[in-house]
C-alpha atoms as a PDB file:
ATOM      1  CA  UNK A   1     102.208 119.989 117.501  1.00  0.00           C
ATOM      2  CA  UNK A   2     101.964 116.765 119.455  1.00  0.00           C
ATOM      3  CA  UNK A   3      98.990 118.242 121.090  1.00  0.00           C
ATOM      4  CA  UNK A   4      97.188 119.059 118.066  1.00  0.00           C
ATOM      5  CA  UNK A   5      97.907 115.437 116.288  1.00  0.00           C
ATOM      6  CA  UNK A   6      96.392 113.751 119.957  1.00  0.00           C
ATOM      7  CA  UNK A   7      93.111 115.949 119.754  1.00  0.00           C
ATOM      8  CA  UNK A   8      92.756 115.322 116.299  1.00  0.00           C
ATOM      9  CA  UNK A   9      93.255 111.607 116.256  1.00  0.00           C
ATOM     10  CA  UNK A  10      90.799 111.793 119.372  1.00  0.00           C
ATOM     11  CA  UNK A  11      88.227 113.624 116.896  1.00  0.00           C
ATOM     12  CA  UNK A  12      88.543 110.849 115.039  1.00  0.00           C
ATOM     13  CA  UNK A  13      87.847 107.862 117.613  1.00  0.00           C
ATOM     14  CA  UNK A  14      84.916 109.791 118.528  1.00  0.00           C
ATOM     15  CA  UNK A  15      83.457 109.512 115.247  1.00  0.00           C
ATOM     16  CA  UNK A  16      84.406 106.175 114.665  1.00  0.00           C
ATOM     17  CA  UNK A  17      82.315 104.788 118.290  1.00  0.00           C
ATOM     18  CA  UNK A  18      79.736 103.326 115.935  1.00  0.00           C
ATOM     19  CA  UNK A  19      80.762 102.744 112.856  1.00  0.00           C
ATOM     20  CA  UNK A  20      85.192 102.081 112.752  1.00  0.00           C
ATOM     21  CA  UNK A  21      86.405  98.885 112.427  1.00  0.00           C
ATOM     22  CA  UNK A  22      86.721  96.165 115.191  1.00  0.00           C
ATOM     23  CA  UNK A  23      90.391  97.113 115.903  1.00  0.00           C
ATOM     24  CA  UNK A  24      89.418 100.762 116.731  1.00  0.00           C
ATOM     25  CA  UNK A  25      86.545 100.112 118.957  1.00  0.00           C
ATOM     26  CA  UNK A  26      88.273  98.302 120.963  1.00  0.00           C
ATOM     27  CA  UNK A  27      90.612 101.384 121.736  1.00  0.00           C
ATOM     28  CA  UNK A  28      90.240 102.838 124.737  1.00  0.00           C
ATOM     29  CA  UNK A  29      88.733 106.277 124.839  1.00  0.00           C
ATOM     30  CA  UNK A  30      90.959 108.277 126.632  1.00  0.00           C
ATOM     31  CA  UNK A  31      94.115 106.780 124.270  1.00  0.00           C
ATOM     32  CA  UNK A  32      96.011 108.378 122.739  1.00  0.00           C
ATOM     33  CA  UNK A  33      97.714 110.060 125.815  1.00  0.00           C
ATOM     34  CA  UNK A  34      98.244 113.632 125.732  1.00  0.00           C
ATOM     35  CA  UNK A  35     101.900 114.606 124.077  1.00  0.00           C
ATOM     36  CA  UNK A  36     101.772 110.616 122.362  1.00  0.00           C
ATOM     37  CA  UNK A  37     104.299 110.880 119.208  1.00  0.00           C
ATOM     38  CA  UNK A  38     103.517 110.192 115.735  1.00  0.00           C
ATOM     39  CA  UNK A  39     105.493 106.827 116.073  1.00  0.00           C
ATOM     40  CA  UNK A  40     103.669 106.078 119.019  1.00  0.00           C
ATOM     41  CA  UNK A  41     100.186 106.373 117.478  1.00  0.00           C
ATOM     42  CA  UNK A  42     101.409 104.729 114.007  1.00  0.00           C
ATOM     43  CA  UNK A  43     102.849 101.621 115.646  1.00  0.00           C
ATOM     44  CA  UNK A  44      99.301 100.861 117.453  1.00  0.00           C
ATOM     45  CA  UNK A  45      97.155 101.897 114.495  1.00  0.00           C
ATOM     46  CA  UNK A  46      99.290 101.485 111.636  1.00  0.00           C
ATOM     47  CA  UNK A  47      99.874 103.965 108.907  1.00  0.00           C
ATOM     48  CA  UNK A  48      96.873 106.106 107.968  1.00  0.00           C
ATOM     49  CA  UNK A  49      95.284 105.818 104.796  1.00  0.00           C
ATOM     50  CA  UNK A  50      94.738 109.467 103.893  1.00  0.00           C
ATOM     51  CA  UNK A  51      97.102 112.085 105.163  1.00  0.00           C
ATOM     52  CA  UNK A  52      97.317 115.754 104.401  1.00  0.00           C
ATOM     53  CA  UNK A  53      98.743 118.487 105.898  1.00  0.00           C
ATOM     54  CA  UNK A  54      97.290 122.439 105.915  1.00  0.00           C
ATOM     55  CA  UNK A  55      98.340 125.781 107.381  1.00  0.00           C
ATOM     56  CA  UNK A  56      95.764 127.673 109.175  1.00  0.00           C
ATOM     57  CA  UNK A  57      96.568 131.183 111.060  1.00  0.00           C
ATOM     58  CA  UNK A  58     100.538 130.319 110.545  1.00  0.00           C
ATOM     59  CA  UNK A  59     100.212 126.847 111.944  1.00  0.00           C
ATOM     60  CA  UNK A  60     100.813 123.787 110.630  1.00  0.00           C
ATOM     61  CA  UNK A  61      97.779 120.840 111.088  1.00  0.00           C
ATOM     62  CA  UNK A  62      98.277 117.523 109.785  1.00  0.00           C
ATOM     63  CA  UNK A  63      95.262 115.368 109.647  1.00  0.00           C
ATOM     64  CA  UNK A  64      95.006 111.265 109.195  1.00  0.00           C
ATOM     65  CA  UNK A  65      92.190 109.695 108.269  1.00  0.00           C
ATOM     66  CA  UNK A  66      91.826 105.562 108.887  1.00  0.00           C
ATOM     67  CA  UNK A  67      89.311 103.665 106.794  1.00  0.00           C
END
């Protein structure tokens, strides 16, 4: 699960490159680290502003979204 939250938080840096706010550019690409915990990526970001959580093919995917 950890795995899945630090690819898709990495999705989401990748789409922000050109148009996030100051505070994510200035993340470094390769962060968050592989196996990084939810409190981990919350206490550098903060919370997200959307959150929602699916099941797909028995799994569980929870996706943030910061505006």
């Amino acid at each position: 699960m950890r795995i899945v939250i630090a690819l898709l938080v990495g999705f989401l840096f990748a789409g922000c490159t050109t148009i996030g706010s100051t505070s994510l550019k200035d993340i470094p690409a390769d962060w968050p680290p592989v196996g990084a915990t939810k409190a981990e990526i919350q206490s550098r970001l903060g919370p997200p502003s959307t959150q929602s959580v699916t099941l797909q093919n028995g799994v569980e995917r929870e996706t943030w979204g910061y505006h």
